[in-house]
PDBML (XML) file of the C-alpha atoms, coordinates in Angstrom:
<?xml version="1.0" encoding="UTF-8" ?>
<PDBx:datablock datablockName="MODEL"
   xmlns:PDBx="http://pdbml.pdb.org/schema/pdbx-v50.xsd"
   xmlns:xsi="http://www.w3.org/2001/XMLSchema-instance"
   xsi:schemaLocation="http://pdbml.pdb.org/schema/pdbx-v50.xsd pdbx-v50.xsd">
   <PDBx:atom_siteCategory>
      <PDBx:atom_site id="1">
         <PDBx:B_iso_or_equiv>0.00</PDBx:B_iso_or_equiv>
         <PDBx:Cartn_x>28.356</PDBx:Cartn_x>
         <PDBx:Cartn_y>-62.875</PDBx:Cartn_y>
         <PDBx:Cartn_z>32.540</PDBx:Cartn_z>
         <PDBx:auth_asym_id>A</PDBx:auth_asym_id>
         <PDBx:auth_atom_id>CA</PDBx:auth_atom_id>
         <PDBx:auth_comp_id>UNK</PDBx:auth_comp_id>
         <PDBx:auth_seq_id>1</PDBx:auth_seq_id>
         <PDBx:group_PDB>ATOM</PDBx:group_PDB>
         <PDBx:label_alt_id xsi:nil="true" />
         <PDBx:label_asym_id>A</PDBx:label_asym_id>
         <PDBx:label_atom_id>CA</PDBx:label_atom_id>
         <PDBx:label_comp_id>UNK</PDBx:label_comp_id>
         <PDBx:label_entity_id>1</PDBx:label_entity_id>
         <PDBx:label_seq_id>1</PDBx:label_seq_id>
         <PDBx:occupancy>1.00</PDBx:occupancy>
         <PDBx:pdbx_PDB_model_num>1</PDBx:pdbx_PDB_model_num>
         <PDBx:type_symbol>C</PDBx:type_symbol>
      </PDBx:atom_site>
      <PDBx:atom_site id="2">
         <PDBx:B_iso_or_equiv>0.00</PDBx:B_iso_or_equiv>
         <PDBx:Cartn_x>31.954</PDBx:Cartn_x>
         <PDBx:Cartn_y>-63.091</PDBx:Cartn_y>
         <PDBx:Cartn_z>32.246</PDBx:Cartn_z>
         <PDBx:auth_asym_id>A</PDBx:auth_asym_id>
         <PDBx:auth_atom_id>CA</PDBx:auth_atom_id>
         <PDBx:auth_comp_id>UNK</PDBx:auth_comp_id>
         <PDBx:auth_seq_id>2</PDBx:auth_seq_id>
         <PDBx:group_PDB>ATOM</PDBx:group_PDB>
         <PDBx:label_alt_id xsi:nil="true" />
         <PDBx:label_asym_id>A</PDBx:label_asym_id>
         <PDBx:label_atom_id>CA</PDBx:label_atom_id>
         <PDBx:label_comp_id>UNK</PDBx:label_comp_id>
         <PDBx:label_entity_id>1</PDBx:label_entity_id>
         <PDBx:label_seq_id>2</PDBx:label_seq_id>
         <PDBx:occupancy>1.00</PDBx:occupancy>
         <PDBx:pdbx_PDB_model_num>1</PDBx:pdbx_PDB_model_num>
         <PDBx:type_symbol>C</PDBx:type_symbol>
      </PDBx:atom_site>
      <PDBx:atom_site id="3">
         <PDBx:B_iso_or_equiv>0.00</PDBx:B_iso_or_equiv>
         <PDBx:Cartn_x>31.990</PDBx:Cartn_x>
         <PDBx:Cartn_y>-62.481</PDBx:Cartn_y>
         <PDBx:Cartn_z>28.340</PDBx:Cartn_z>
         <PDBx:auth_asym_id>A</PDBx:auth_asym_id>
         <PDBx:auth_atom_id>CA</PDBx:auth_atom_id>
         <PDBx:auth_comp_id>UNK</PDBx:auth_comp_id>
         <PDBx:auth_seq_id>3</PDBx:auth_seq_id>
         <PDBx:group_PDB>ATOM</PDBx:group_PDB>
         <PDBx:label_alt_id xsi:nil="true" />
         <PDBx:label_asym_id>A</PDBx:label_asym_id>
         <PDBx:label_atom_id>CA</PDBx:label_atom_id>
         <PDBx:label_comp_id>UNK</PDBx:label_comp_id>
         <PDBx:label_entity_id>1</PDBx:label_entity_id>
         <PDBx:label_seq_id>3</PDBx:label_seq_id>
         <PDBx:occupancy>1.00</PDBx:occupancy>
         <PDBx:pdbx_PDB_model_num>1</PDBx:pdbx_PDB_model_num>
         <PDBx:type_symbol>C</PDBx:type_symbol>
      </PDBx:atom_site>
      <PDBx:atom_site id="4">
         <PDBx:B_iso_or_equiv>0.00</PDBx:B_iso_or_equiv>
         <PDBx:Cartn_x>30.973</PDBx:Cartn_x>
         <PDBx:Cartn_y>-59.107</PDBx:Cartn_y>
         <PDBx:Cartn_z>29.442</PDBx:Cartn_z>
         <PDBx:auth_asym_id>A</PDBx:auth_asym_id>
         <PDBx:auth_atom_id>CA</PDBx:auth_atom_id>
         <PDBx:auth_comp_id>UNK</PDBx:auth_comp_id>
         <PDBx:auth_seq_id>4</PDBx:auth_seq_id>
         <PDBx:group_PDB>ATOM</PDBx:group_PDB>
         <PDBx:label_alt_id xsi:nil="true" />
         <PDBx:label_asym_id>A</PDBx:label_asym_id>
         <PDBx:label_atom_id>CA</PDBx:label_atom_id>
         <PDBx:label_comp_id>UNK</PDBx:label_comp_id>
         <PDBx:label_entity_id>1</PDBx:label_entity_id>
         <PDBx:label_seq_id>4</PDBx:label_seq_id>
         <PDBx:occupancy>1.00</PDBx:occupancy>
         <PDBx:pdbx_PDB_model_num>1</PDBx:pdbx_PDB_model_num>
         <PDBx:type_symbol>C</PDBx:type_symbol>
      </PDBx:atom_site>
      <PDBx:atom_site id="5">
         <PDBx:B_iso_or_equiv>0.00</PDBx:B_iso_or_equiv>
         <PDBx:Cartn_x>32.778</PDBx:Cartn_x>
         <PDBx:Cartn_y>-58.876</PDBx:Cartn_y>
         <PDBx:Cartn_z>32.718</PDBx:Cartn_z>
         <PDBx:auth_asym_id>A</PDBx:auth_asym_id>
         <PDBx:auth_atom_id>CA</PDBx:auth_atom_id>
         <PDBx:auth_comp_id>UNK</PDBx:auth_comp_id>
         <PDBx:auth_seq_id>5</PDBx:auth_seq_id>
         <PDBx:group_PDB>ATOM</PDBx:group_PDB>
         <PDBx:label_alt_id xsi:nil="true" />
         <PDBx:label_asym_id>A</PDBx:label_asym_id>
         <PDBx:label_atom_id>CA</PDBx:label_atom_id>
         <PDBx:label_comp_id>UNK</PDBx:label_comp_id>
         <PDBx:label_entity_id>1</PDBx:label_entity_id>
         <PDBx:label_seq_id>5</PDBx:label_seq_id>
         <PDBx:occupancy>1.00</PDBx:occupancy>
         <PDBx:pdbx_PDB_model_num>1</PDBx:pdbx_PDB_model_num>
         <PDBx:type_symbol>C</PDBx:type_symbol>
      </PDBx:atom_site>
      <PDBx:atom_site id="6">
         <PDBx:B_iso_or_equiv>0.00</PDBx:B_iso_or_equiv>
         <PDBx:Cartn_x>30.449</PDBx:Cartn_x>
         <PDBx:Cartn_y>-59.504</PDBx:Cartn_y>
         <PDBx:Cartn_z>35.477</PDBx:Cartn_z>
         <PDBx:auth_asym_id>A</PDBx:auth_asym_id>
         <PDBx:auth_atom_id>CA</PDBx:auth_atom_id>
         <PDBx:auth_comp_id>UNK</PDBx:auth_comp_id>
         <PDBx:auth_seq_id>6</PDBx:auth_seq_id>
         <PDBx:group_PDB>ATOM</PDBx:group_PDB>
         <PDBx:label_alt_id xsi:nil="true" />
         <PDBx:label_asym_id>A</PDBx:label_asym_id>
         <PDBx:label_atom_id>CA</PDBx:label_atom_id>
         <PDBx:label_comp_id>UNK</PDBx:label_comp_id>
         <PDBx:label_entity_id>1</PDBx:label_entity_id>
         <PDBx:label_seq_id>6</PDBx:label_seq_id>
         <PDBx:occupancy>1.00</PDBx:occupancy>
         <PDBx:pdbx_PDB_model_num>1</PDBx:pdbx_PDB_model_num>
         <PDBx:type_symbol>C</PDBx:type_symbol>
      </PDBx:atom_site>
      <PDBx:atom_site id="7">
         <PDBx:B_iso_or_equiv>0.00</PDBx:B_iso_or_equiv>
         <PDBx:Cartn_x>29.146</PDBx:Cartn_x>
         <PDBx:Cartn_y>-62.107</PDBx:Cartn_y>
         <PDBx:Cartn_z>37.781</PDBx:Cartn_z>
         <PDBx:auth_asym_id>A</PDBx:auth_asym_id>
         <PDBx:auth_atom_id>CA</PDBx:auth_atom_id>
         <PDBx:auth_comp_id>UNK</PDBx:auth_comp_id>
         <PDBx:auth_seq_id>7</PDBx:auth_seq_id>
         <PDBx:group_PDB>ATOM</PDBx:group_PDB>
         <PDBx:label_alt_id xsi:nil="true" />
         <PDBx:label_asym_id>A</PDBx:label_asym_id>
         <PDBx:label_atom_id>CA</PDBx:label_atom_id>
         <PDBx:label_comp_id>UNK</PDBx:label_comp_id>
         <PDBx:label_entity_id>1</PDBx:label_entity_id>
         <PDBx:label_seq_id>7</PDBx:label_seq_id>
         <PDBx:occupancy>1.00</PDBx:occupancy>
         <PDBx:pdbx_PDB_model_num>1</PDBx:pdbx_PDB_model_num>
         <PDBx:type_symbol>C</PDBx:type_symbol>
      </PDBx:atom_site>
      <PDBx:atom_site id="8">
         <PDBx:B_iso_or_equiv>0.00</PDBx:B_iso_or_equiv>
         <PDBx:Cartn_x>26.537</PDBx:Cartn_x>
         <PDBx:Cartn_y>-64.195</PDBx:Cartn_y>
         <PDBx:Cartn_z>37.414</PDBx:Cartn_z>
         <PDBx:auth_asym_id>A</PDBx:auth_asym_id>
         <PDBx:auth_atom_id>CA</PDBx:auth_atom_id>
         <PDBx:auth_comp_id>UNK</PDBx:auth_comp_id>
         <PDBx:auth_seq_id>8</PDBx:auth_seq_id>
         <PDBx:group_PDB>ATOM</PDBx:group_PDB>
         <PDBx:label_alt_id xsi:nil="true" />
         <PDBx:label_asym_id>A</PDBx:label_asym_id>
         <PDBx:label_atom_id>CA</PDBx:label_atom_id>
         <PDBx:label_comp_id>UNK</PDBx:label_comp_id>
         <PDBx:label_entity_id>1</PDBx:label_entity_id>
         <PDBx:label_seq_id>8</PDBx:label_seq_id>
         <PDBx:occupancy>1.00</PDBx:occupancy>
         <PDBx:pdbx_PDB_model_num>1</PDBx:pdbx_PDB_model_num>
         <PDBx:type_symbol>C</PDBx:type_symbol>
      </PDBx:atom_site>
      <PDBx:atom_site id="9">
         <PDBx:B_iso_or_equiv>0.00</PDBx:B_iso_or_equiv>
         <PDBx:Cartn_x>23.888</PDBx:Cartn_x>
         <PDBx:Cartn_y>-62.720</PDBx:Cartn_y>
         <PDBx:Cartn_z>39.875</PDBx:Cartn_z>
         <PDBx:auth_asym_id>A</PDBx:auth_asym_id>
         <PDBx:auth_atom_id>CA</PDBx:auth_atom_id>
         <PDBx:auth_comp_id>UNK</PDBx:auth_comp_id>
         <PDBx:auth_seq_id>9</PDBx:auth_seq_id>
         <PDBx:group_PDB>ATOM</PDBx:group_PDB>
         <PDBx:label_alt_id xsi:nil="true" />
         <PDBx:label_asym_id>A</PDBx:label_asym_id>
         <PDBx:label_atom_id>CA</PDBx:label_atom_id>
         <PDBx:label_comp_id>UNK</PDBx:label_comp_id>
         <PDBx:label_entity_id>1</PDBx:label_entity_id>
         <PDBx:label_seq_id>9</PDBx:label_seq_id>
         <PDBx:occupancy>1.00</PDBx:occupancy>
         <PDBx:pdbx_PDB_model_num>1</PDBx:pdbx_PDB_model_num>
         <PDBx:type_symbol>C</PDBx:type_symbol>
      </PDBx:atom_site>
      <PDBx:atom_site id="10">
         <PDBx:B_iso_or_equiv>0.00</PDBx:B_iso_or_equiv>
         <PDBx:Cartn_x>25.216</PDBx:Cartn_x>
         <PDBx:Cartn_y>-59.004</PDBx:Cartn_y>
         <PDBx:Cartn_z>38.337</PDBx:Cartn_z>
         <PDBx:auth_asym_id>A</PDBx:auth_asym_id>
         <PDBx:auth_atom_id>CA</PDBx:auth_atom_id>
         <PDBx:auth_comp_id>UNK</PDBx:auth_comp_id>
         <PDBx:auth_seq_id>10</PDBx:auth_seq_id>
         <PDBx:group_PDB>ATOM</PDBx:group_PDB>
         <PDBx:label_alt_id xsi:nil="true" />
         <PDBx:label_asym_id>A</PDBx:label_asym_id>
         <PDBx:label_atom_id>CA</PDBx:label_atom_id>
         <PDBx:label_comp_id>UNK</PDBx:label_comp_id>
         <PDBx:label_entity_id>1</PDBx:label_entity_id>
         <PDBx:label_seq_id>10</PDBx:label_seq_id>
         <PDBx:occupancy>1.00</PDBx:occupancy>
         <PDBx:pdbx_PDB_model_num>1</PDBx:pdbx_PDB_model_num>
         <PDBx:type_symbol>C</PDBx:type_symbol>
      </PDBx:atom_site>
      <PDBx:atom_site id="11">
         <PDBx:B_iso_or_equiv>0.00</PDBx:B_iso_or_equiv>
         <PDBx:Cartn_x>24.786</PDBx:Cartn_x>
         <PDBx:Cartn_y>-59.966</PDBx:Cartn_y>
         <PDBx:Cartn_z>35.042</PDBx:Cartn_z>
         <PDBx:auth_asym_id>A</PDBx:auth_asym_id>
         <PDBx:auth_atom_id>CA</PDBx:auth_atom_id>
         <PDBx:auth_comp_id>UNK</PDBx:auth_comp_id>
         <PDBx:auth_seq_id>11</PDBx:auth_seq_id>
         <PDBx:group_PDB>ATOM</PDBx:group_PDB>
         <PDBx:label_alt_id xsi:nil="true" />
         <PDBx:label_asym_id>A</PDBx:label_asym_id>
         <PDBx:label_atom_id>CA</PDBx:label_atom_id>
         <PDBx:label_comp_id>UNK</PDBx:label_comp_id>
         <PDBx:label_entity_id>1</PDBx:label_entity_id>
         <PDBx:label_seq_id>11</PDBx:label_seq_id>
         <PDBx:occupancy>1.00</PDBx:occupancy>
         <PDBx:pdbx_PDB_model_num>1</PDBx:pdbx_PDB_model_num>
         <PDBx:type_symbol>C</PDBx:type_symbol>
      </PDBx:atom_site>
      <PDBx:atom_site id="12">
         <PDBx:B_iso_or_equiv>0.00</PDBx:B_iso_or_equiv>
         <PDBx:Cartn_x>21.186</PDBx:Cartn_x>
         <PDBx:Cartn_y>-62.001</PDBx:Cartn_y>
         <PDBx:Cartn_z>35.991</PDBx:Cartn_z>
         <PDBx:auth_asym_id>A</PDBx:auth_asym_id>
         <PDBx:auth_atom_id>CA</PDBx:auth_atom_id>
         <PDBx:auth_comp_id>UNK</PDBx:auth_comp_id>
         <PDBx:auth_seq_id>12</PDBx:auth_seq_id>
         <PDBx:group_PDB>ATOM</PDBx:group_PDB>
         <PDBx:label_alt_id xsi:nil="true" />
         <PDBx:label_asym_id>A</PDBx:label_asym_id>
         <PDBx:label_atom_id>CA</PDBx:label_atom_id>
         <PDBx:label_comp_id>UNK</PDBx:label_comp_id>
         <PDBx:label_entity_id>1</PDBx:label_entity_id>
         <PDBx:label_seq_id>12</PDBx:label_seq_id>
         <PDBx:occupancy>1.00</PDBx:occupancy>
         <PDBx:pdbx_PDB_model_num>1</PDBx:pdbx_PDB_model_num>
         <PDBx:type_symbol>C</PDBx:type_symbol>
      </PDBx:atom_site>
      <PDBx:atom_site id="13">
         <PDBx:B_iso_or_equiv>0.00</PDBx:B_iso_or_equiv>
         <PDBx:Cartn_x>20.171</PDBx:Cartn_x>
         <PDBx:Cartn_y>-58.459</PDBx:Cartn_y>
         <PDBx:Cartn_z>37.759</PDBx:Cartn_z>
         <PDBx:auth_asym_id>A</PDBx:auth_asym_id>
         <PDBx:auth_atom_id>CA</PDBx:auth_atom_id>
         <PDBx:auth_comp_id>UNK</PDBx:auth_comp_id>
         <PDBx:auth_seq_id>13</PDBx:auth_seq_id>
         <PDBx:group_PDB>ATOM</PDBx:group_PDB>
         <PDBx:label_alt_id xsi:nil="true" />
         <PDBx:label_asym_id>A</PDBx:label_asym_id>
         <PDBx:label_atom_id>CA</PDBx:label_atom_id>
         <PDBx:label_comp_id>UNK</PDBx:label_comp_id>
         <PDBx:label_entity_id>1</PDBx:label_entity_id>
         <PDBx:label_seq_id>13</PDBx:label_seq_id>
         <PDBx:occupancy>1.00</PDBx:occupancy>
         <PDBx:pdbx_PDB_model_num>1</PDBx:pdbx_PDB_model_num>
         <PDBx:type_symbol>C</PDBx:type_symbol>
      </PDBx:atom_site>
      <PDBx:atom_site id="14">
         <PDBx:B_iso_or_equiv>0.00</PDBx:B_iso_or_equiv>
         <PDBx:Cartn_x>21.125</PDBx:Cartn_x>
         <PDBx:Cartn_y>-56.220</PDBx:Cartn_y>
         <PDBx:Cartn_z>34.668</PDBx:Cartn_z>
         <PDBx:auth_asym_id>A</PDBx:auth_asym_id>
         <PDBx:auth_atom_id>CA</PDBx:auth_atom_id>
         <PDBx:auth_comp_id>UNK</PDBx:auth_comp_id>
         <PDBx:auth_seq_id>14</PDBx:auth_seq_id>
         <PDBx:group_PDB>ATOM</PDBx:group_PDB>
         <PDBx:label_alt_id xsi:nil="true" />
         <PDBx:label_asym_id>A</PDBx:label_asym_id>
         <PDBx:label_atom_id>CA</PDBx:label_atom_id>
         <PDBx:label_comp_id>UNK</PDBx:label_comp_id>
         <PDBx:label_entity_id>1</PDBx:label_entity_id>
         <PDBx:label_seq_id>14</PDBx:label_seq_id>
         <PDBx:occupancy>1.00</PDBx:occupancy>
         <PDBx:pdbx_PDB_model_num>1</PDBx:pdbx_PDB_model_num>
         <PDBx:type_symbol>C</PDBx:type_symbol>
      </PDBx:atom_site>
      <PDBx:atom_site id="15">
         <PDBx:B_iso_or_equiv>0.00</PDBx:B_iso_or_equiv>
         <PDBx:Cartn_x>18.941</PDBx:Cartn_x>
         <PDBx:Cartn_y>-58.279</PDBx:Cartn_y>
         <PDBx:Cartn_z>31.955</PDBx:Cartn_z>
         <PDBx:auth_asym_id>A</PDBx:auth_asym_id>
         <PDBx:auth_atom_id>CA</PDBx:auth_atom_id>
         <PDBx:auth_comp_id>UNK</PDBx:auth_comp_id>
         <PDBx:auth_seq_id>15</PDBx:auth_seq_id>
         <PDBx:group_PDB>ATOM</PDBx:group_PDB>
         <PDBx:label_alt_id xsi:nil="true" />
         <PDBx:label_asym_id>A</PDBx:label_asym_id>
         <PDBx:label_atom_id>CA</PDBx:label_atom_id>
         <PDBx:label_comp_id>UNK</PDBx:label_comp_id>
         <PDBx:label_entity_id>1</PDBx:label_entity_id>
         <PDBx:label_seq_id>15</PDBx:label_seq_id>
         <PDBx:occupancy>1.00</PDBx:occupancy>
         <PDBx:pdbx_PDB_model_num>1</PDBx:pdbx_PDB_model_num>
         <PDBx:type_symbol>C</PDBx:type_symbol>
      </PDBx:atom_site>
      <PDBx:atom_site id="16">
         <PDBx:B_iso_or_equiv>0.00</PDBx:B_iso_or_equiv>
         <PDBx:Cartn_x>16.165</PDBx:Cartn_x>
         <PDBx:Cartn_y>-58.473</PDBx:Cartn_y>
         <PDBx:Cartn_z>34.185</PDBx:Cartn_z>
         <PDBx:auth_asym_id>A</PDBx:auth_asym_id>
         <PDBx:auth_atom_id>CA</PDBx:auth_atom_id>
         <PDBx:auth_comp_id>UNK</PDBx:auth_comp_id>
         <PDBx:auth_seq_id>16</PDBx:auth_seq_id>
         <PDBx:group_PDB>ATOM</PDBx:group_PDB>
         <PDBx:label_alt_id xsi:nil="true" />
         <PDBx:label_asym_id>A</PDBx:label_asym_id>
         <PDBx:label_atom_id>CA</PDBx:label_atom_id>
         <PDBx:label_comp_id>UNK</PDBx:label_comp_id>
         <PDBx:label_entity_id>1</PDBx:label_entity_id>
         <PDBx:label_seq_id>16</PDBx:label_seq_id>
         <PDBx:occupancy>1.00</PDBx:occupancy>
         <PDBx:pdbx_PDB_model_num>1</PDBx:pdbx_PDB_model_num>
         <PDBx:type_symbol>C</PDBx:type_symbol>
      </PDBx:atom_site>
      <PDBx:atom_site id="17">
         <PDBx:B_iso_or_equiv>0.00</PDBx:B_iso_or_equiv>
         <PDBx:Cartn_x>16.610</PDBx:Cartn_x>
         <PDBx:Cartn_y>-54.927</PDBx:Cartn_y>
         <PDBx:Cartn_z>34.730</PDBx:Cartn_z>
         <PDBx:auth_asym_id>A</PDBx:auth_asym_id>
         <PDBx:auth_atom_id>CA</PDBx:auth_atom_id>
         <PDBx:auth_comp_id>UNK</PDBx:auth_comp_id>
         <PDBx:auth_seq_id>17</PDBx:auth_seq_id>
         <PDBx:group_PDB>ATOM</PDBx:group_PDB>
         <PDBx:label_alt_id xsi:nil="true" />
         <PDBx:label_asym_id>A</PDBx:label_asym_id>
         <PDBx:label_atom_id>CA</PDBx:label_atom_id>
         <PDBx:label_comp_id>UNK</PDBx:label_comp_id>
         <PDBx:label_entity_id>1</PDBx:label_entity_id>
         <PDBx:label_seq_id>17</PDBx:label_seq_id>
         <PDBx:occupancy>1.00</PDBx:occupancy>
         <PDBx:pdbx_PDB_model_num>1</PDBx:pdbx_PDB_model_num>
         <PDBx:type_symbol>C</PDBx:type_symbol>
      </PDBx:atom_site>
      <PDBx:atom_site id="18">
         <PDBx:B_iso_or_equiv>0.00</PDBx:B_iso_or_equiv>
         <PDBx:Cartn_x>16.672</PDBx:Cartn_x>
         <PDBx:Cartn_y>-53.922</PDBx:Cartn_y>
         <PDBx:Cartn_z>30.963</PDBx:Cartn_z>
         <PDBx:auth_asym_id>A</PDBx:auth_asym_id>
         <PDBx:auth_atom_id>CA</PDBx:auth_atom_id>
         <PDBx:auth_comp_id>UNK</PDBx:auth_comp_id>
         <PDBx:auth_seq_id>18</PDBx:auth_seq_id>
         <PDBx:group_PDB>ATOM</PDBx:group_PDB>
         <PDBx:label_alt_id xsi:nil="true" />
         <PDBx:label_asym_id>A</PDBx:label_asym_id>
         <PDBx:label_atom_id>CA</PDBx:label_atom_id>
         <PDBx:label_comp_id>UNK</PDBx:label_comp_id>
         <PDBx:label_entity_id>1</PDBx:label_entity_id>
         <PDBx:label_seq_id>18</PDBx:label_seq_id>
         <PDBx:occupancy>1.00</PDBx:occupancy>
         <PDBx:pdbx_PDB_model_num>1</PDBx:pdbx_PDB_model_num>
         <PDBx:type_symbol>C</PDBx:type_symbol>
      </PDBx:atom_site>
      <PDBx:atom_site id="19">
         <PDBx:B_iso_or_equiv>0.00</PDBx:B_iso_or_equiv>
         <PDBx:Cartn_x>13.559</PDBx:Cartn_x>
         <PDBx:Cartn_y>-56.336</PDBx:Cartn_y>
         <PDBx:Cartn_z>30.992</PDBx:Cartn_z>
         <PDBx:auth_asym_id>A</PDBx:auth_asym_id>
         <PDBx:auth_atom_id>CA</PDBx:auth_atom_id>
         <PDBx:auth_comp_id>UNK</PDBx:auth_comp_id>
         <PDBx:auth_seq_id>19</PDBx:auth_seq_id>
         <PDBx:group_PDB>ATOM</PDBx:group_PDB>
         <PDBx:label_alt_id xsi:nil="true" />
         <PDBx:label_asym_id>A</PDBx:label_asym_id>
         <PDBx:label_atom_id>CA</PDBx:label_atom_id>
         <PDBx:label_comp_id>UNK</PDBx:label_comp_id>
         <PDBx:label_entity_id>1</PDBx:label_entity_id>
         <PDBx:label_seq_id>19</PDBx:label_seq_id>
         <PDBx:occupancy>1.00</PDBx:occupancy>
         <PDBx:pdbx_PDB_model_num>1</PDBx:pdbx_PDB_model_num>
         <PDBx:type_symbol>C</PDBx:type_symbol>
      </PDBx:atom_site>
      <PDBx:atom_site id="20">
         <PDBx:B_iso_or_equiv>0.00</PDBx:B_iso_or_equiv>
         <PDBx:Cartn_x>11.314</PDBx:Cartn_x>
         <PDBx:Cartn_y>-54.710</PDBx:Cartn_y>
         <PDBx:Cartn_z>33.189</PDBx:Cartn_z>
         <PDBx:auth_asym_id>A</PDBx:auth_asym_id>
         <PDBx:auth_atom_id>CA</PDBx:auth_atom_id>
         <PDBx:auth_comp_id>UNK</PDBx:auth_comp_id>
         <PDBx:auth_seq_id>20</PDBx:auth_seq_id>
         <PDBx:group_PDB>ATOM</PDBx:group_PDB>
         <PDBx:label_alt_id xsi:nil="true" />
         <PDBx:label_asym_id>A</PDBx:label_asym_id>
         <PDBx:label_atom_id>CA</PDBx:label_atom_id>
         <PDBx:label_comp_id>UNK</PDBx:label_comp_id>
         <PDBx:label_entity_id>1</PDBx:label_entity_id>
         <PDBx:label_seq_id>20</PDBx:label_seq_id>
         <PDBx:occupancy>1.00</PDBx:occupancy>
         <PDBx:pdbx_PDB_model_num>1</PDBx:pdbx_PDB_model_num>
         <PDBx:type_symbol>C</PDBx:type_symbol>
      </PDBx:atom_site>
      <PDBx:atom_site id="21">
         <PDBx:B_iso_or_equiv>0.00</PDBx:B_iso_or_equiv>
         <PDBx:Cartn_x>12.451</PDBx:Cartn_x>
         <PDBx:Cartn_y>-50.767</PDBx:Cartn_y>
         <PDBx:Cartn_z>33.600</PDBx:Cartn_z>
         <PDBx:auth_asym_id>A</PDBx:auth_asym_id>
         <PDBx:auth_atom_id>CA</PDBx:auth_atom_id>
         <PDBx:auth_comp_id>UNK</PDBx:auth_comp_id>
         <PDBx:auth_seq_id>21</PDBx:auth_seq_id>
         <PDBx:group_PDB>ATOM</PDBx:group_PDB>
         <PDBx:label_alt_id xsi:nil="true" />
         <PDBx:label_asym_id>A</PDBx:label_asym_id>
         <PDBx:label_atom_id>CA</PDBx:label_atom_id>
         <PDBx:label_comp_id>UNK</PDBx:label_comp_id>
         <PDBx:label_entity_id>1</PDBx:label_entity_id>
         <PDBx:label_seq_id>21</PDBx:label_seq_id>
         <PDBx:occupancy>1.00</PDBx:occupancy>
         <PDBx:pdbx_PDB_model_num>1</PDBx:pdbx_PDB_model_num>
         <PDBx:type_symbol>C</PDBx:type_symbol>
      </PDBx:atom_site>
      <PDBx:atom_site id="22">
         <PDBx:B_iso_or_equiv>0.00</PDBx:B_iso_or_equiv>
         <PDBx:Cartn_x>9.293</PDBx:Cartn_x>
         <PDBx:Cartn_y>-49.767</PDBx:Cartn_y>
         <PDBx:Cartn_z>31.806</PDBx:Cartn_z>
         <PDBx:auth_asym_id>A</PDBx:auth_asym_id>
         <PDBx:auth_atom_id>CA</PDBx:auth_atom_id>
         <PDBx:auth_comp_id>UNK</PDBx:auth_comp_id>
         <PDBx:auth_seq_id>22</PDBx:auth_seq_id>
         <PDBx:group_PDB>ATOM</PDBx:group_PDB>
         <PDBx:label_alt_id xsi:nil="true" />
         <PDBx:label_asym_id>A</PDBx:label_asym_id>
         <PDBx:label_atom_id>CA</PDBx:label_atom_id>
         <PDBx:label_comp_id>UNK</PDBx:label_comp_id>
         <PDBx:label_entity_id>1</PDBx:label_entity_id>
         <PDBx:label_seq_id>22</PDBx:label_seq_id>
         <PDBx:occupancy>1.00</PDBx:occupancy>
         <PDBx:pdbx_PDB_model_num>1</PDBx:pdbx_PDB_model_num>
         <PDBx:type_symbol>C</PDBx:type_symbol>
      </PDBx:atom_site>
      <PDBx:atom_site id="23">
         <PDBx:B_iso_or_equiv>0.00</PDBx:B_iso_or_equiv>
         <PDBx:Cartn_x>6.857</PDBx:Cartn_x>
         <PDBx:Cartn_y>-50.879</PDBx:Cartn_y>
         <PDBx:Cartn_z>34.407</PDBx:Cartn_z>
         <PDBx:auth_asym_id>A</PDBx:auth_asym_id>
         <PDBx:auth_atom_id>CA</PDBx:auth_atom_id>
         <PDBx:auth_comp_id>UNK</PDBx:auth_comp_id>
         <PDBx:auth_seq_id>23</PDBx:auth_seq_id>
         <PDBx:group_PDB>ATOM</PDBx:group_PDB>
         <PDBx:label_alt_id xsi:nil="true" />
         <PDBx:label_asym_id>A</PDBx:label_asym_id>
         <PDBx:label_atom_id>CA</PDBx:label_atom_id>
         <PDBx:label_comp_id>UNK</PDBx:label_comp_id>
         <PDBx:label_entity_id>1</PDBx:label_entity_id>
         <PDBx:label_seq_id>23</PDBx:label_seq_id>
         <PDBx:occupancy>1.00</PDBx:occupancy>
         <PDBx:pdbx_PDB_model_num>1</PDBx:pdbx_PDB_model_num>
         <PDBx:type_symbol>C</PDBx:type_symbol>
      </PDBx:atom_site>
      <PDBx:atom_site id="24">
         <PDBx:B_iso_or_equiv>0.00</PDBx:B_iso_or_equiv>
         <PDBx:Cartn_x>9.176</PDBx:Cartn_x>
         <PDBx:Cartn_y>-49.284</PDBx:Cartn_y>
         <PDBx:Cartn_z>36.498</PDBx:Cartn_z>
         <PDBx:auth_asym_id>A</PDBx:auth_asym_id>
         <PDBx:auth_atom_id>CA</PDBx:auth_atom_id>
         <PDBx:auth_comp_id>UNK</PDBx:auth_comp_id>
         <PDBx:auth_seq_id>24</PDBx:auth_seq_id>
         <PDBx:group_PDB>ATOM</PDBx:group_PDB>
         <PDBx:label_alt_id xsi:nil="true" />
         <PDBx:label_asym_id>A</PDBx:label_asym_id>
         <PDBx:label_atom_id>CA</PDBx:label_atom_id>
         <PDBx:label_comp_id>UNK</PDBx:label_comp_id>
         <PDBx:label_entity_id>1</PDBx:label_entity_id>
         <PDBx:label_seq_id>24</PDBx:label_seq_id>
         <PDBx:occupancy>1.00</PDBx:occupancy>
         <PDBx:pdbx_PDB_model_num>1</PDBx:pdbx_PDB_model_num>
         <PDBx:type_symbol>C</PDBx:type_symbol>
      </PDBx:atom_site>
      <PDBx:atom_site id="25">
         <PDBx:B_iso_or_equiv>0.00</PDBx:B_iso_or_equiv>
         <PDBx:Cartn_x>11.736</PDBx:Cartn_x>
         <PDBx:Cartn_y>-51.869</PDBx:Cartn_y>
         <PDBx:Cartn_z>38.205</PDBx:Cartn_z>
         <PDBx:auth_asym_id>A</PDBx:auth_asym_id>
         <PDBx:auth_atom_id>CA</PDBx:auth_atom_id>
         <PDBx:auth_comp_id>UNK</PDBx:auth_comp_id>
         <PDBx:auth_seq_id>25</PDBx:auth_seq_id>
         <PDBx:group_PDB>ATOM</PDBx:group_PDB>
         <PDBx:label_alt_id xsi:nil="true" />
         <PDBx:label_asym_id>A</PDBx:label_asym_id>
         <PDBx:label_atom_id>CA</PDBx:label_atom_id>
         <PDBx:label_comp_id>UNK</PDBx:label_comp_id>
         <PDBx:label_entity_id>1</PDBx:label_entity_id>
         <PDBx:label_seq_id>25</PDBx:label_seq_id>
         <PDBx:occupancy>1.00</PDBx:occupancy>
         <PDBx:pdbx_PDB_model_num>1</PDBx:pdbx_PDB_model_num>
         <PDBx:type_symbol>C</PDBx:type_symbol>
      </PDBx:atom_site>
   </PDBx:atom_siteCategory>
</PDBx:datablock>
C-alpha cells in the first residue's frame, strides 16, 4: 500500500475492486 501511496484497507479495497468489477462490485 504505501509503495503506491495508500493505506492498507485502501489499497486492500482497490485490488479487490479491480478483482471483482465484472460481476459488478
Amino acid at each position: 500500500a504505501s509503495y503506491i501511496g495508500l493505506s492498507g484497507a485502501q489499497y486492500t479495497t482497490l485490488v479487490t475492486i479491480r478483482h471483482l468489477q465484472d460481476t459488478p462490485a
